[in-house]
PDB file of N, CA and C in Angstrom:
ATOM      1  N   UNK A   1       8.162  -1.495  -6.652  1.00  0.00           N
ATOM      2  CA  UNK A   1       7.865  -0.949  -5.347  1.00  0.00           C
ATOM      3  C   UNK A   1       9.144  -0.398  -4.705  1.00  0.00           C
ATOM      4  N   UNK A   2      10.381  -0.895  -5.337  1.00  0.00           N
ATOM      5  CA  UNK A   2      11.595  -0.025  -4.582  1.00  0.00           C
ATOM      6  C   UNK A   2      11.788   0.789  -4.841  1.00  0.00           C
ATOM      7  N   UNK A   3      11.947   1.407  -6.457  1.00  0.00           N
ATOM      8  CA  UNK A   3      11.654   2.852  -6.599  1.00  0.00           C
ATOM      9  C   UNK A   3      10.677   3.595  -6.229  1.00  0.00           C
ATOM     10  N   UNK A   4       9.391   3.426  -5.702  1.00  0.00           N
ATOM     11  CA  UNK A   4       8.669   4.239  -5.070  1.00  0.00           C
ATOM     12  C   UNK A   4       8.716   4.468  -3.510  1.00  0.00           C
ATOM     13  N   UNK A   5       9.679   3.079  -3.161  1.00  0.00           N
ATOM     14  CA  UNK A   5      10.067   3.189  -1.104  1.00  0.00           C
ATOM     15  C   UNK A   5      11.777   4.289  -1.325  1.00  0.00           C
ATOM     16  N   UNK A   6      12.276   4.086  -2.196  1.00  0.00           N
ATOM     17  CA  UNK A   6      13.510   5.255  -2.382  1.00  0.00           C
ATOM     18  C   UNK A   6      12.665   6.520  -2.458  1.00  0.00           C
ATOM     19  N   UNK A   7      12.020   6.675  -3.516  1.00  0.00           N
ATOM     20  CA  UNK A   7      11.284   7.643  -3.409  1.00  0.00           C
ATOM     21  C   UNK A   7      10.858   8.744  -2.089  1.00  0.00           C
ATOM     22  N   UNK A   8       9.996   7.931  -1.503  1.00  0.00           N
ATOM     23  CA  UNK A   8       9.334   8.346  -0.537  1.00  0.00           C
ATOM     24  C   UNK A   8      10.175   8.372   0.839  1.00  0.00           C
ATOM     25  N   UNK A   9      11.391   7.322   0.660  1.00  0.00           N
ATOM     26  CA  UNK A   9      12.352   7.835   1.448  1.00  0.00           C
ATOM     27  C   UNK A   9      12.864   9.358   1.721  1.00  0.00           C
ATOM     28  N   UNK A  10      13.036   9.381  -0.095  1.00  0.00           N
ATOM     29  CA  UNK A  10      13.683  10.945   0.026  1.00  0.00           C
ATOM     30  C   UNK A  10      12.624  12.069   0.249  1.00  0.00           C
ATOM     31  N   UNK A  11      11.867  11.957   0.525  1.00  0.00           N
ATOM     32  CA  UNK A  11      10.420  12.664   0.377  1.00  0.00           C
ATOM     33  C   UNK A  11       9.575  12.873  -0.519  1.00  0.00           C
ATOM     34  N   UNK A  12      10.283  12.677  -1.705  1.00  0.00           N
ATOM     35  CA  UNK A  12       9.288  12.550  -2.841  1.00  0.00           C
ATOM     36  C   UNK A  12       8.048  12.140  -3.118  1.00  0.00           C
ATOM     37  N   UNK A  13       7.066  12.467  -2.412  1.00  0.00           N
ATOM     38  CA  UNK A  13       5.511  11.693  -2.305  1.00  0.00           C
ATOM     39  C   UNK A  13       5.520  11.278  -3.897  1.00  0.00           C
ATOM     40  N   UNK A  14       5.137  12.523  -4.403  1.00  0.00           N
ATOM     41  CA  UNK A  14       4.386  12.355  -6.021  1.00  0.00           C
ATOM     42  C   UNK A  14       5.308  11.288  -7.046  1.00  0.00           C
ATOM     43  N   UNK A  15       6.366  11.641  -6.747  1.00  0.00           N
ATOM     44  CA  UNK A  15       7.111  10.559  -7.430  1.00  0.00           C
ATOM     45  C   UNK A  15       6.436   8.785  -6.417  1.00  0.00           C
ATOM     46  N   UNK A  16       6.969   8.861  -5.965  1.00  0.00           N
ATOM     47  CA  UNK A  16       6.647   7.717  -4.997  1.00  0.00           C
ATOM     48  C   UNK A  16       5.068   7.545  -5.818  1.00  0.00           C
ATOM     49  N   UNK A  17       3.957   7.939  -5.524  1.00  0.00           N
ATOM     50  CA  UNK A  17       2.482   7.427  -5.915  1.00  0.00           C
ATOM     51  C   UNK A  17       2.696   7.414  -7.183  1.00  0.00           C
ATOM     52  N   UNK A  18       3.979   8.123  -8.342  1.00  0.00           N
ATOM     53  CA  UNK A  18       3.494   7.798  -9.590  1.00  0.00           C
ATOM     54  C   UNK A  18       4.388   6.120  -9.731  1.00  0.00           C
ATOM     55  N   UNK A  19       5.382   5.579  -9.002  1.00  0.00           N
ATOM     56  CA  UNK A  19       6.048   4.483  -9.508  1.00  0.00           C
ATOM     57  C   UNK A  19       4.948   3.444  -9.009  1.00  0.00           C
ATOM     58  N   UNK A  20       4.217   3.807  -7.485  1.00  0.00           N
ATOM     59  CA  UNK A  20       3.581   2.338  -7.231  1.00  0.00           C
ATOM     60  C   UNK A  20       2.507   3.218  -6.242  1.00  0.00           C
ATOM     61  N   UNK A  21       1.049   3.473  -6.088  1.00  0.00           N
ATOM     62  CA  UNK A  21       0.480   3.964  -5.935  1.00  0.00           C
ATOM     63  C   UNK A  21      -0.007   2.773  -4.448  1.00  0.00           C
ATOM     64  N   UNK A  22       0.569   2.001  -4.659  1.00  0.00           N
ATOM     65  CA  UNK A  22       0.367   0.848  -3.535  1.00  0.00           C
ATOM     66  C   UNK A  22       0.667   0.442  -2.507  1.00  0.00           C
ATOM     67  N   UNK A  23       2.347   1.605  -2.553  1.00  0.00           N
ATOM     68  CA  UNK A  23       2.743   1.148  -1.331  1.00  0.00           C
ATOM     69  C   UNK A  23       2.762   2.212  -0.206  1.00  0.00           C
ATOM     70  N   UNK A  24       2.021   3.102  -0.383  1.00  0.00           N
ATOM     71  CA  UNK A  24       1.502   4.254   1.208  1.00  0.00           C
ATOM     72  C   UNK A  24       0.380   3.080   1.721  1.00  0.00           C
ATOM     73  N   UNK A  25      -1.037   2.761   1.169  1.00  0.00           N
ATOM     74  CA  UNK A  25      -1.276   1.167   1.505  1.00  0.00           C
ATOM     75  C   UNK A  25      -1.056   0.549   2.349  1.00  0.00           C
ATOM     76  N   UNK A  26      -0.076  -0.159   1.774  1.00  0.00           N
ATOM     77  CA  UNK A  26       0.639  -1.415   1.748  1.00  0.00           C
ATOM     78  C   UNK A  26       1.492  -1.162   3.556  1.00  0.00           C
ATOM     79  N   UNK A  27       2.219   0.168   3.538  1.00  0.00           N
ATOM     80  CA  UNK A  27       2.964   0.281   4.837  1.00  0.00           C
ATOM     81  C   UNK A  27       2.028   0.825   5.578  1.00  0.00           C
ATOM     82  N   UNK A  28       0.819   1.270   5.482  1.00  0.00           N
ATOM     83  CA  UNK A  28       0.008   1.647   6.265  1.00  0.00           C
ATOM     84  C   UNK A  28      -0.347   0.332   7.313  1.00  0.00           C
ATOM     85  N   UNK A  29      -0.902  -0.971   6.174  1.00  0.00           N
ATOM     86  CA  UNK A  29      -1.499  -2.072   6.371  1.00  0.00           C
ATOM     87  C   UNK A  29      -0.204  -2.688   7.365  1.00  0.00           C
ATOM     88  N   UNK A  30       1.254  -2.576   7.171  1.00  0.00           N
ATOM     89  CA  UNK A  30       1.830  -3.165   8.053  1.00  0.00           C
ATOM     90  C   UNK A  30       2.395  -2.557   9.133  1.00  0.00           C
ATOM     91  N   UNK A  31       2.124  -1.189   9.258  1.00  0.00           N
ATOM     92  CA  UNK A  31       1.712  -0.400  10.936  1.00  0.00           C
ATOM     93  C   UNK A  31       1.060  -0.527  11.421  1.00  0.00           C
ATOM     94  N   UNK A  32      -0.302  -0.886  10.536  1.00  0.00           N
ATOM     95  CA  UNK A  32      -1.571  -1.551  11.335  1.00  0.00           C
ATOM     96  C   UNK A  32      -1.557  -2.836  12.596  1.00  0.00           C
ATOM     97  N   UNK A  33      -1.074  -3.980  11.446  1.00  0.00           N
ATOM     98  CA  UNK A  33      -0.792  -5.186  11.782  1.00  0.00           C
ATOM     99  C   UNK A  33      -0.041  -4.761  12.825  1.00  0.00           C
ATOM    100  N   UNK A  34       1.205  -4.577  13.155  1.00  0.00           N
ATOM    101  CA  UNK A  34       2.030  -4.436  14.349  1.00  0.00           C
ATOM    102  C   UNK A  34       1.411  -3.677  15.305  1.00  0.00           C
ATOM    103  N   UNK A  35       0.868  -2.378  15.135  1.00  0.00           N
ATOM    104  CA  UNK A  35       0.085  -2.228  16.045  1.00  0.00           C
ATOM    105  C   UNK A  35      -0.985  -2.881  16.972  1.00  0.00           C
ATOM    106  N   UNK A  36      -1.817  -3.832  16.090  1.00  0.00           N
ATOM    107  CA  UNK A  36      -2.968  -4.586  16.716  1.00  0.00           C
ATOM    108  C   UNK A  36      -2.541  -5.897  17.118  1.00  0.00           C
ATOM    109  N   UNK A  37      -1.178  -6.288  16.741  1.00  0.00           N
ATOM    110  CA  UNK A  37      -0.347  -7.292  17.638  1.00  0.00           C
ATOM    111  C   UNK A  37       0.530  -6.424  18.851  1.00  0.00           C
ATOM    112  N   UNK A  38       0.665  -5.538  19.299  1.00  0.00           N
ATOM    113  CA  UNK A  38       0.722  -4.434  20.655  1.00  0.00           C
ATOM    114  C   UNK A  38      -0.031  -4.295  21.333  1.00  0.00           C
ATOM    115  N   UNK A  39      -1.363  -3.612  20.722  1.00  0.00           N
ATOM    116  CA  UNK A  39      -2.635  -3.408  21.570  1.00  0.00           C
ATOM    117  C   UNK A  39      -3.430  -4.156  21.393  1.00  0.00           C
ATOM    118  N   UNK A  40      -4.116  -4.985  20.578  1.00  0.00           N
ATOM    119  CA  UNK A  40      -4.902  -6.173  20.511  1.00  0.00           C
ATOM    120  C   UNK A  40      -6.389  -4.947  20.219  1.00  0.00           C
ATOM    121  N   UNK A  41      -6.565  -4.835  19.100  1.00  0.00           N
ATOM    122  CA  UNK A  41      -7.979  -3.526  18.910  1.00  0.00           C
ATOM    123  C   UNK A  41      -9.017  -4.421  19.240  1.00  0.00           C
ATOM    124  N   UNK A  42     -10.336  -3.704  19.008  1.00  0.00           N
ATOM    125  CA  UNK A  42     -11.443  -5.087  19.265  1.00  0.00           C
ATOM    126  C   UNK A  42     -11.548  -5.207  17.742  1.00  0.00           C
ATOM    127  N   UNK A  43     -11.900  -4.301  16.719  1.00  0.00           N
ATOM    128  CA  UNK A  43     -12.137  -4.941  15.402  1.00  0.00           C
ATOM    129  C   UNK A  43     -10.763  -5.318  14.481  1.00  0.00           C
ATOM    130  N   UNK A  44     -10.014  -5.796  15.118  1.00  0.00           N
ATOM    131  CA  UNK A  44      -8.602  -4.850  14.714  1.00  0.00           C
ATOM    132  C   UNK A  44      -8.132  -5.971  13.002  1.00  0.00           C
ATOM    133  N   UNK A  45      -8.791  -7.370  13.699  1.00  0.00           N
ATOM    134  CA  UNK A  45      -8.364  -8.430  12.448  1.00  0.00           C
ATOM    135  C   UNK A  45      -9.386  -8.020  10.716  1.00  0.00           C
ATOM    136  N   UNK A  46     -10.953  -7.077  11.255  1.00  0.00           N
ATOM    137  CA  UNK A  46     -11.800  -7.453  10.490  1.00  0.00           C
ATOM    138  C   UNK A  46     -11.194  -6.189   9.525  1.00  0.00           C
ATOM    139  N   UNK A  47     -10.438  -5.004  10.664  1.00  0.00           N
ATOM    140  CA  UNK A  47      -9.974  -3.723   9.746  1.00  0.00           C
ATOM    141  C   UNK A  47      -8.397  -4.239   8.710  1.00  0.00           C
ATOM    142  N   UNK A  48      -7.519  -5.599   9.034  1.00  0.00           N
ATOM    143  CA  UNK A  48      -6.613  -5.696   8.467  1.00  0.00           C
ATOM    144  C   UNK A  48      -7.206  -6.504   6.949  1.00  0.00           C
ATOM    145  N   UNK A  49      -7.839  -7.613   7.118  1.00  0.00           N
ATOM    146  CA  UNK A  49      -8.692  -7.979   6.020  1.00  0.00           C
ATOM    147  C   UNK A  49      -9.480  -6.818   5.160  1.00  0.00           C
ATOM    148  N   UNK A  50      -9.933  -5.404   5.181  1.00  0.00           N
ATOM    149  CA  UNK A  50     -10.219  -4.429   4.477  1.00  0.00           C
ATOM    150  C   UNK A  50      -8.981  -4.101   4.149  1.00  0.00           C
ATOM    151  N   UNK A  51      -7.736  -3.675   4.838  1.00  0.00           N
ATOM    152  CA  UNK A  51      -6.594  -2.879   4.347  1.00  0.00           C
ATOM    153  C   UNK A  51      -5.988  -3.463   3.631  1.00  0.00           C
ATOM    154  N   UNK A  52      -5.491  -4.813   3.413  1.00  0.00           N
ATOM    155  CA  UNK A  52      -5.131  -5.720   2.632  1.00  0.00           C
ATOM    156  C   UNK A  52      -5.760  -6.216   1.203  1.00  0.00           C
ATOM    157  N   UNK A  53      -7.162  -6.128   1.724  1.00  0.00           N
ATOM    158  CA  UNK A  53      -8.293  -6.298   0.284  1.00  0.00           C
ATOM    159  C   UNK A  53      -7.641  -5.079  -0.488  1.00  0.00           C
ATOM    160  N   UNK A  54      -7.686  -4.052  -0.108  1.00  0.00           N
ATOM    161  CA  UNK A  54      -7.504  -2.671  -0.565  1.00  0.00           C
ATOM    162  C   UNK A  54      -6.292  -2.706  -0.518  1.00  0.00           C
ATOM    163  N   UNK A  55      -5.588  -2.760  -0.476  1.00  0.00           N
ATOM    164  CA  UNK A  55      -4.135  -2.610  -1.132  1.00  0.00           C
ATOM    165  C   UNK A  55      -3.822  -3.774  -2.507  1.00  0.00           C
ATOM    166  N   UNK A  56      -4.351  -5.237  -2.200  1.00  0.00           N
ATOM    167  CA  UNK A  56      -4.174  -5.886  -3.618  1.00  0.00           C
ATOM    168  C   UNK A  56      -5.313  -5.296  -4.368  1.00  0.00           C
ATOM    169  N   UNK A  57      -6.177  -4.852  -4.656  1.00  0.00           N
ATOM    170  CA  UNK A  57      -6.807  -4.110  -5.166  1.00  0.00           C
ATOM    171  C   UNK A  57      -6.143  -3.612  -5.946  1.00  0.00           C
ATOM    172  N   UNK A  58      -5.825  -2.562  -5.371  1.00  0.00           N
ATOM    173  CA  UNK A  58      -5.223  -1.142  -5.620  1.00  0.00           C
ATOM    174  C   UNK A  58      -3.669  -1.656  -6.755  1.00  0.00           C
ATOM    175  N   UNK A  59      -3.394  -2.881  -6.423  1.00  0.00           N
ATOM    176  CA  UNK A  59      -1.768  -3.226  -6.887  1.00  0.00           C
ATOM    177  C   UNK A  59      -2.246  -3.986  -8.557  1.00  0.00           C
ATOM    178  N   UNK A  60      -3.070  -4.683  -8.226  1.00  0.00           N
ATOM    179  CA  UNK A  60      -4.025  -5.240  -9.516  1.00  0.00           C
ATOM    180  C   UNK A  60      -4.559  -4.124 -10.469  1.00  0.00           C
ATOM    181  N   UNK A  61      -5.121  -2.600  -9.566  1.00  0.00           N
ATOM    182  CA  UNK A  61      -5.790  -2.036 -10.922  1.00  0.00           C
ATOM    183  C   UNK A  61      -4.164  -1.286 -11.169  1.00  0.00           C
ATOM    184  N   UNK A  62      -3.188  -1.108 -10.613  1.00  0.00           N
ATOM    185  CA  UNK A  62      -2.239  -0.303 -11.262  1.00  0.00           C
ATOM    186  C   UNK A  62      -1.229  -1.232 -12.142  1.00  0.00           C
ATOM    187  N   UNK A  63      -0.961  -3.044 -11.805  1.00  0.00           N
ATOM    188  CA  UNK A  63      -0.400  -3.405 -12.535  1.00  0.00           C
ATOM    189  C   UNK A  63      -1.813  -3.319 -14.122  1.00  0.00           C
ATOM    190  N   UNK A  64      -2.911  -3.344 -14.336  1.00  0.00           N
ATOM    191  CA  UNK A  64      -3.828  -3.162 -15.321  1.00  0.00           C
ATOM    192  C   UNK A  64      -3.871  -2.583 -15.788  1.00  0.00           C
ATOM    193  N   UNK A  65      -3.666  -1.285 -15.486  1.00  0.00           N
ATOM    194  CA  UNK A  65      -3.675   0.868 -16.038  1.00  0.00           C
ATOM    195  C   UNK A  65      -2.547   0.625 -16.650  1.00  0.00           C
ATOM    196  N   UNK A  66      -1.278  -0.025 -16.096  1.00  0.00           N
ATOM    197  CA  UNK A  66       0.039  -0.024 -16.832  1.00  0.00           C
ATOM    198  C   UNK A  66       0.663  -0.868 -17.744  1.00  0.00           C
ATOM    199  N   UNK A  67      -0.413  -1.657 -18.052  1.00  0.00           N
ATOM    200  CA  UNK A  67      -0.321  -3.011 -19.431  1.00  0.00           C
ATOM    201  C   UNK A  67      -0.959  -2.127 -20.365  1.00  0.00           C
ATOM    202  N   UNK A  68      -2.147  -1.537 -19.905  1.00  0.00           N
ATOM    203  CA  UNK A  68      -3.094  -0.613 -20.855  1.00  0.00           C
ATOM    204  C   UNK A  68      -2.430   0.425 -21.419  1.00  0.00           C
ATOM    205  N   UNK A  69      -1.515   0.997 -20.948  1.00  0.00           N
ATOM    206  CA  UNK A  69      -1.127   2.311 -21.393  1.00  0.00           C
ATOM    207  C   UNK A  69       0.462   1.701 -22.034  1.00  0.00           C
ATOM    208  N   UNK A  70       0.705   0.633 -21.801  1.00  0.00           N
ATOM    209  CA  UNK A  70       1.896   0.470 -22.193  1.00  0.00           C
ATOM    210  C   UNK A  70       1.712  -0.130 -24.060  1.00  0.00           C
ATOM    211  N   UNK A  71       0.619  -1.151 -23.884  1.00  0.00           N
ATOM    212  CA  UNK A  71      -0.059  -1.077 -25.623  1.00  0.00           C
ATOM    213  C   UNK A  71      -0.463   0.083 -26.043  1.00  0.00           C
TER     214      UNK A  71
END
């Protein structure tokens, strides 16, 4: 995930989604969180439990795609 946050530092999207496809996600999910500890949303806990499902998700099928392709 650090080569894809260097990445995307430098702007490199595509590089960035090809090292870890998880972590646009992942920092989404923790702008979220800080946000809805600021404003307090009304659904705001039931939308962090989806963004989180969905990001380990997402980290599980890419560590899987990359055992697969690596045999």
């Amino acid at each position: 995930m650090q080569r894809a946050f260097v990445a995307l530092l430098k702007g490199d999207i595509l590089s960035s989604l090809n090292f870890n496809p998880s972590l646009l996600p992942f920092l989404l999910t923790l702008l979220y969180v800080t946000l809805h500890l600021s404003f307090n949303f009304k659904n705001g806990a039931r939308n962090i439990l989806w963004l989180f499902g969905f990001t380990v998700l997402l980290m599980l099928a890419n560590f899987v795609f990359k055992i697969i392709l690596h045999f």
